[in-house]
N, C-alpha and C. Protein backbone atom coordinates (compact mmCIF):
# COMPACT_ATOMS: atom_id res chain seq x y z
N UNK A 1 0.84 -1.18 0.00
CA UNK A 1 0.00 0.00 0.00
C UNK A 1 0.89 1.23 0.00
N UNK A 2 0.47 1.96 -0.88
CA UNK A 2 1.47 3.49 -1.21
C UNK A 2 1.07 4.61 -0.17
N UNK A 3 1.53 5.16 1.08
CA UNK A 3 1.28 6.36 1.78
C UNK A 3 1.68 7.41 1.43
N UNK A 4 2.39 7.44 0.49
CA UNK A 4 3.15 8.81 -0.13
C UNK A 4 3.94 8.51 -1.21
N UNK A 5 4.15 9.50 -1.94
CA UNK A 5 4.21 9.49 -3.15
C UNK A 5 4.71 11.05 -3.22
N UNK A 6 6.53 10.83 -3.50
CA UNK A 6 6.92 12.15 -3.53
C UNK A 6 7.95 12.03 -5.26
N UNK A 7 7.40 13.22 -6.00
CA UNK A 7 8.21 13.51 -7.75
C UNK A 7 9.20 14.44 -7.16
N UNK A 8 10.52 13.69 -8.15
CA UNK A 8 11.74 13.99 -8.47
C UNK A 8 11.72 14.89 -9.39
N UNK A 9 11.41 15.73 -10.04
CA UNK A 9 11.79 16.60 -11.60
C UNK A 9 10.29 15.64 -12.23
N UNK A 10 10.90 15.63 -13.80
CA UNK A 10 10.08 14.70 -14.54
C UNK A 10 10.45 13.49 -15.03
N UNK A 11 11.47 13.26 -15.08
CA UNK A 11 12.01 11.42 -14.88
C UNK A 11 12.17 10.90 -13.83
N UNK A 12 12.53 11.07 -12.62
CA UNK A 12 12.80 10.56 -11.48
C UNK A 12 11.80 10.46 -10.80
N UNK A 13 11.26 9.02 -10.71
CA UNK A 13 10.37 9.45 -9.32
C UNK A 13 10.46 8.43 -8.12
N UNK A 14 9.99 9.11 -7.32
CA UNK A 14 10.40 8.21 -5.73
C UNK A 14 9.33 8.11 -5.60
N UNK A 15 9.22 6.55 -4.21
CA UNK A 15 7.89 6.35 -3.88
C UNK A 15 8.15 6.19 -3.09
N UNK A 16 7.28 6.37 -1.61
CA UNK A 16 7.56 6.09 -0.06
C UNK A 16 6.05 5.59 0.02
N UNK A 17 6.56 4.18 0.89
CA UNK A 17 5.60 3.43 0.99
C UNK A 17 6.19 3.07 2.74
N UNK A 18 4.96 2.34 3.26
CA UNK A 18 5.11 1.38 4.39
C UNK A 18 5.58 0.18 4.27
N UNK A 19 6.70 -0.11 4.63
CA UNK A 19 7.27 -1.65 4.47
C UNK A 19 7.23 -2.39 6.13
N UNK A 20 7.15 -3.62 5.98
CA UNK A 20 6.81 -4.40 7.19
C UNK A 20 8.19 -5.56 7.54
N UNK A 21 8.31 -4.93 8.76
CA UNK A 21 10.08 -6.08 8.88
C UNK A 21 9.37 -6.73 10.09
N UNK A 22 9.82 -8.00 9.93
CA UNK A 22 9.52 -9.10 11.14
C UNK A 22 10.86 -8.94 12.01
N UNK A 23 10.73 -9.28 13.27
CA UNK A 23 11.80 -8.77 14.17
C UNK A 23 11.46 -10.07 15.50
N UNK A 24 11.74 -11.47 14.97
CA UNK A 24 11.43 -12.08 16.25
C UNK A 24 10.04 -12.54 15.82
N UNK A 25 9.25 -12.50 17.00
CA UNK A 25 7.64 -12.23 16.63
C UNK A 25 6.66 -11.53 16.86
N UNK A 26 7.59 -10.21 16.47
CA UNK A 26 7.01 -8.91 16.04
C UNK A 26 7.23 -8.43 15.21
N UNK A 27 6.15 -7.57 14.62
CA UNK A 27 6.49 -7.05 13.37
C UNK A 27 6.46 -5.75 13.31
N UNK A 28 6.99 -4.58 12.92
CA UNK A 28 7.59 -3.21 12.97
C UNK A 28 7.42 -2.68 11.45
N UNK A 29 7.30 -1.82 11.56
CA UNK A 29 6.91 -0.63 9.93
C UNK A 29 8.13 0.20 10.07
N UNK A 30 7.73 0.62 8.67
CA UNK A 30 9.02 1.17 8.21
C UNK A 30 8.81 2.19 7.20
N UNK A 31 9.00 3.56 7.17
CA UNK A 31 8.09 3.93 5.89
C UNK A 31 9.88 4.59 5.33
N UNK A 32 9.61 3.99 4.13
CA UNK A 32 10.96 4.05 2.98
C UNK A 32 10.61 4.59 1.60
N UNK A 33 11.33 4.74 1.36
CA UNK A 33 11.70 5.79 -0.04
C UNK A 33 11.91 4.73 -1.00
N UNK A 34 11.67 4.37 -2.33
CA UNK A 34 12.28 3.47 -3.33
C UNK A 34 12.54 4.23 -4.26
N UNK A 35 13.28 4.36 -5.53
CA UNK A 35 13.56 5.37 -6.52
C UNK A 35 14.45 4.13 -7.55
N UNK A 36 14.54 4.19 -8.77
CA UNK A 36 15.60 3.64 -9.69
C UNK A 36 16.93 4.41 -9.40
N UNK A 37 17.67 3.71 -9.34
CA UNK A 37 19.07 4.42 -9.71
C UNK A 37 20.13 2.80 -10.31
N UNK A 38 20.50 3.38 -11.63
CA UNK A 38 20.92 2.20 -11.79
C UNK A 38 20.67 1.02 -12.84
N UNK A 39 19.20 1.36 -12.73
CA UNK A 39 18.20 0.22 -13.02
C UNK A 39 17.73 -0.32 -11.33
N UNK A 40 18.16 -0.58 -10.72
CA UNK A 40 18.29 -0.87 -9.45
C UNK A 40 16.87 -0.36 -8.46
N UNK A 41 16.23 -0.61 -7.43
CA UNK A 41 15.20 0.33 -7.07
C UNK A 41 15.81 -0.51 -5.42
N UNK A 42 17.09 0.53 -4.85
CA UNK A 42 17.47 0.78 -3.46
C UNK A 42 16.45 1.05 -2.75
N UNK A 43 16.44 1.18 -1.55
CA UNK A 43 14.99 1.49 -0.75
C UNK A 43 16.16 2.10 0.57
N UNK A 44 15.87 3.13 1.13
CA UNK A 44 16.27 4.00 1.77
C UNK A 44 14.84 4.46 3.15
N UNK A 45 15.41 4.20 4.28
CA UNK A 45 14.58 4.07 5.22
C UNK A 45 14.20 5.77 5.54
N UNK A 46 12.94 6.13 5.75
CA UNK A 46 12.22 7.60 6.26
C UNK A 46 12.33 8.00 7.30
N UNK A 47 11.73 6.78 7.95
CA UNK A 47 11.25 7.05 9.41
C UNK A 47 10.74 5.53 9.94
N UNK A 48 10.56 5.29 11.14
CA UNK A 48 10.93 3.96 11.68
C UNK A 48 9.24 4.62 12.28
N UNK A 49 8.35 3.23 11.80
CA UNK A 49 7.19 3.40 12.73
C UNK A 49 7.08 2.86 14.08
N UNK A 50 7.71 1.54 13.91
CA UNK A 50 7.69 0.95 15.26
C UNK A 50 6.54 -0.13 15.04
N UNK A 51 5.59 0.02 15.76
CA UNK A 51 4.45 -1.24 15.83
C UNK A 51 3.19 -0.73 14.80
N UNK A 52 3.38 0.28 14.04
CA UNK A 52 2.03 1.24 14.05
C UNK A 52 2.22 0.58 12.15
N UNK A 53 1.54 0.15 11.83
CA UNK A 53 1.34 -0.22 10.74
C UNK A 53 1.07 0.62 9.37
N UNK A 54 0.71 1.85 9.64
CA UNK A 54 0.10 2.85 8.60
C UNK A 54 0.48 4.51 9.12
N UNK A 55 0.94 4.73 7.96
CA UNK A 55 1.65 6.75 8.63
C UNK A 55 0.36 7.17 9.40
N UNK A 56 -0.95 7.02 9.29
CA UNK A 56 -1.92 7.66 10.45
C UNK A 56 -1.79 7.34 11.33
N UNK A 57 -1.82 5.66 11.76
CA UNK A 57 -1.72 5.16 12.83
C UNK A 57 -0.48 5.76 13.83
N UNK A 58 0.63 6.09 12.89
CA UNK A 58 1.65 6.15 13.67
C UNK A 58 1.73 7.75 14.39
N UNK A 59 0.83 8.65 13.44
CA UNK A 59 0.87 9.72 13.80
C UNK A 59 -0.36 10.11 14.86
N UNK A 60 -1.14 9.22 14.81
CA UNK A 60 -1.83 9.40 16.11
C UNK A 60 -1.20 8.58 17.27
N UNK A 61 -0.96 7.54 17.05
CA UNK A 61 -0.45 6.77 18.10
C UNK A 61 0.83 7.66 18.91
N UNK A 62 1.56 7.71 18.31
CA UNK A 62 2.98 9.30 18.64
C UNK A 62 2.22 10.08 19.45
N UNK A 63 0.99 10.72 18.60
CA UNK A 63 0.36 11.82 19.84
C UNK A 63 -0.12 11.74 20.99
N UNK A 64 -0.94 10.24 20.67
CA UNK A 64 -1.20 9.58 22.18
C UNK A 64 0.04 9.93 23.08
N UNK A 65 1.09 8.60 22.94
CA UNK A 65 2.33 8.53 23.33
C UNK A 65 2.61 9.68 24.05
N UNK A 66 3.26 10.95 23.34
CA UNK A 66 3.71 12.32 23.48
C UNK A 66 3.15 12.80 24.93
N UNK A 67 1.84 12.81 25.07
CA UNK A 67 1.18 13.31 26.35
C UNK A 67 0.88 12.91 27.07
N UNK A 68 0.84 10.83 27.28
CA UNK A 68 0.94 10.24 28.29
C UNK A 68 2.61 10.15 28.71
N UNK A 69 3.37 10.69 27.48
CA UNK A 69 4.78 10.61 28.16
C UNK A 69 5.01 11.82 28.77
N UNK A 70 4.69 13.00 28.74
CA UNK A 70 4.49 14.31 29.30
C UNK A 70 3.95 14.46 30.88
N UNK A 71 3.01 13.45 30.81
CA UNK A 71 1.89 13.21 31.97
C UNK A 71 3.01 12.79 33.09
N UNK A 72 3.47 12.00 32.29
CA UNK A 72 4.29 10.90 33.08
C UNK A 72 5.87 12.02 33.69
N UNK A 73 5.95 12.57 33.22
CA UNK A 73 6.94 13.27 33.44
C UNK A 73 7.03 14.61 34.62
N UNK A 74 5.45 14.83 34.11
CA UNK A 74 5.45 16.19 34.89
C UNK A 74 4.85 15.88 36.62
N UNK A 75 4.49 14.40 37.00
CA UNK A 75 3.84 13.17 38.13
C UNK A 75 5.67 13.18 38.32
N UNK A 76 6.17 12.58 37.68
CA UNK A 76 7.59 11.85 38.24
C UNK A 76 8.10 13.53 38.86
N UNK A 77 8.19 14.62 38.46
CA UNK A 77 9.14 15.72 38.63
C UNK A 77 8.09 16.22 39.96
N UNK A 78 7.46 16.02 39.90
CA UNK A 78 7.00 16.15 41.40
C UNK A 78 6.81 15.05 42.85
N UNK A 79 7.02 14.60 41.92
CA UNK A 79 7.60 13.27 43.32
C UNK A 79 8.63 13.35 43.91
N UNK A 80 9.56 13.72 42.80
CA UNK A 80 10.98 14.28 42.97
C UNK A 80 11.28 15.16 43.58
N UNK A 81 10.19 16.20 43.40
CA UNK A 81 9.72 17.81 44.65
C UNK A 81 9.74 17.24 45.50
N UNK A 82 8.86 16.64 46.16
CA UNK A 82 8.30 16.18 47.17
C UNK A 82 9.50 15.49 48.02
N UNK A 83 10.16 14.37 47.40
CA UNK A 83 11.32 13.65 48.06
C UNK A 83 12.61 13.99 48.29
N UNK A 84 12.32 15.47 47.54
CA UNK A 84 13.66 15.85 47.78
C UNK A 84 14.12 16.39 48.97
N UNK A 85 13.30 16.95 49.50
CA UNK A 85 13.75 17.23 51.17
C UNK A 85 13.75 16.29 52.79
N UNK A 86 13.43 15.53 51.94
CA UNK A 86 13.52 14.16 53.13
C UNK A 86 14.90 13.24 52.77
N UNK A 87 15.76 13.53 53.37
CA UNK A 87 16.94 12.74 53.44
C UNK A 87 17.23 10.85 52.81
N UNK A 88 16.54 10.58 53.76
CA UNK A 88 16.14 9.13 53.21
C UNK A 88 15.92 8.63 52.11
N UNK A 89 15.25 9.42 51.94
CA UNK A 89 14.19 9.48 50.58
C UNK A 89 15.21 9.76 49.23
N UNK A 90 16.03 10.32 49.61
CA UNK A 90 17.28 11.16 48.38
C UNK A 90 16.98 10.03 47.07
N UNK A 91 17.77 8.50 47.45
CA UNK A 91 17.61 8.30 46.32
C UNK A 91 16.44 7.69 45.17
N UNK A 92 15.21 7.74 46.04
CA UNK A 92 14.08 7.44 45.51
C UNK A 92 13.70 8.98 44.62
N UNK A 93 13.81 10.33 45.20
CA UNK A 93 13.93 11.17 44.70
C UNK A 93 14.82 11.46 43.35
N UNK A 94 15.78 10.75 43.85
CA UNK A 94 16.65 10.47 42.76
C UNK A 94 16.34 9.97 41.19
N UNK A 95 15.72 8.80 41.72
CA UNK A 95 14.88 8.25 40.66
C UNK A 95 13.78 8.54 40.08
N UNK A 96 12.82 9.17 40.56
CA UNK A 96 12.14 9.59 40.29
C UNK A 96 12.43 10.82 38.97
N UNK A 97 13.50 11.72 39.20
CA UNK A 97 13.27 12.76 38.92
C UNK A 97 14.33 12.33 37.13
N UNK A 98 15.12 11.19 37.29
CA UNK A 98 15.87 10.44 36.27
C UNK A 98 14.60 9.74 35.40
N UNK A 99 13.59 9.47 36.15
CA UNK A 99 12.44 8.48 35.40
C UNK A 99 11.53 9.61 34.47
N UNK A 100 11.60 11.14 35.06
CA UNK A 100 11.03 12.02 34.54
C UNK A 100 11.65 12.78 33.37
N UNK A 101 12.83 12.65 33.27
CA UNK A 101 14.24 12.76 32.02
C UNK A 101 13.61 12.13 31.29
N UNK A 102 13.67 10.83 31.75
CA UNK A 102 13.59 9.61 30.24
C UNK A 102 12.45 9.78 29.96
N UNK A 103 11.62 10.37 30.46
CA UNK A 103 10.12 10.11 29.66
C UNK A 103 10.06 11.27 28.40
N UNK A 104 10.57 12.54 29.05
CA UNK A 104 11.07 13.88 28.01
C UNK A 104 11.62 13.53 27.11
N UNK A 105 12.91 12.52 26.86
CA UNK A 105 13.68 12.06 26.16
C UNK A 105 12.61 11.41 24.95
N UNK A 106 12.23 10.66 25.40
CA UNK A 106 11.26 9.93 24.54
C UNK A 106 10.28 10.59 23.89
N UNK A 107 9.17 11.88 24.78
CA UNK A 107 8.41 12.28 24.29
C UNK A 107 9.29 13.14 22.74
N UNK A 108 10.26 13.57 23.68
CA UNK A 108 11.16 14.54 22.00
C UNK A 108 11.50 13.79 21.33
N UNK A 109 11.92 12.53 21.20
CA UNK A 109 12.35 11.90 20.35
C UNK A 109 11.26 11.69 19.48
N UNK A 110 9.62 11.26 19.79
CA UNK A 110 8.46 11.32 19.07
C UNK A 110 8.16 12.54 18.54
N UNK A 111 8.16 13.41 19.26
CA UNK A 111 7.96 14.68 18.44
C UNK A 111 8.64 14.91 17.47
N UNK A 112 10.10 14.88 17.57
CA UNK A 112 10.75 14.91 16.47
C UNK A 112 10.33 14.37 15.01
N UNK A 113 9.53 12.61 15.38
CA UNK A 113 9.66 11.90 14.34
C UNK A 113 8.09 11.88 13.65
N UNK A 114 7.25 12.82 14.55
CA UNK A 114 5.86 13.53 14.09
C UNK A 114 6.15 14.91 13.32
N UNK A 115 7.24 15.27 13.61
CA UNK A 115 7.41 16.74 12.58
C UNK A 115 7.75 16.02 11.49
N UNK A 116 9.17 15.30 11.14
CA UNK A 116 9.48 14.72 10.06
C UNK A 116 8.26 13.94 8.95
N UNK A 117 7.45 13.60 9.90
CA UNK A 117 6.22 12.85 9.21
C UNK A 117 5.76 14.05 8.24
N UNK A 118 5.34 15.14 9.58
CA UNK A 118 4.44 15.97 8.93
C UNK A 118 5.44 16.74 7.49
N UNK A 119 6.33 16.80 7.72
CA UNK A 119 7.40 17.10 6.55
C UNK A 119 7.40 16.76 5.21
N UNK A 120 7.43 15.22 5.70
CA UNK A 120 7.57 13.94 4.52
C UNK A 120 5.55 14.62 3.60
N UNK A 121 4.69 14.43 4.80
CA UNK A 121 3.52 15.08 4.10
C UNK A 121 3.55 16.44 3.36
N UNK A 122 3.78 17.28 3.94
CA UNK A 122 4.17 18.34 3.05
C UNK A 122 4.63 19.04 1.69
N UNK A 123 5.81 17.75 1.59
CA UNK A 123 6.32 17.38 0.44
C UNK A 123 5.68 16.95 -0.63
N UNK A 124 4.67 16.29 -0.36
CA UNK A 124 3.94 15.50 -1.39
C UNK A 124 2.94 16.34 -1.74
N UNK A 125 1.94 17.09 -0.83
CA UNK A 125 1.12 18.42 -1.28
C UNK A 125 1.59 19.21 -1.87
N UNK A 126 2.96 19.63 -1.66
CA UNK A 126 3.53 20.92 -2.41
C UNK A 126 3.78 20.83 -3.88
């Protein structure tokens, strides 16, 4: 199934589609670029969906993601408030406030790969 569909000039054209890689026994998307060069039709990876089978899916699913990882972040950084003035507590505070990093980490890393989406879309309207 074709999700996008981006022209090179007027001979060249590329196609970005969803490709499906088995990984174990799971299966992961992949949305890639194919083009001739050569004679040859290389396939060059876009963007890594992960479990999400279809560029919508993935771009809602991301948004989900994004704000339960936010949620999660802005709960952990106050736990971390909270524990931080109780001695004992330091390195649970500790953790906490490291568990609230990684969730940021992640949410940007999705955001990132929801702009690029929206990019890759862009491209193809324009």
């Amino acid at each position: 199934m074709v999700d996008l569909a981006v022209y090179y000039g007027a001979e060249a054209r590329a196609l970005a589609f969803v490709r499906k890689k088995r990984v174990g026994r799971y299966d992961y998307y992949q949305l890639v670029e194919s083009r001739r060069v050569g004679g040859k039709p290389p396939q060059r990876v876009l963007l890594h969906h992960g479990r999400y089978p279809t560029v919508e899916a993935a771009s809602e699913g991301w948004q989900r993601e994004i704000e339960r990882l936010r949620r999660l972040a802005r709960k952990e950084r106050e736990r971390a408030d909270r524990l931080s003035g109780k001695s004992p507590s330091m390195t649970r505070g500790q953790a906490a406030l490291a568990g609230a990093e990684e969730a940021e980490r992640k949410a940007e890393y999705l955001t990132a790969n929801l702009r690029k989406l929206q990019d890759l879309r862009d491209q193809v309207t324009a």
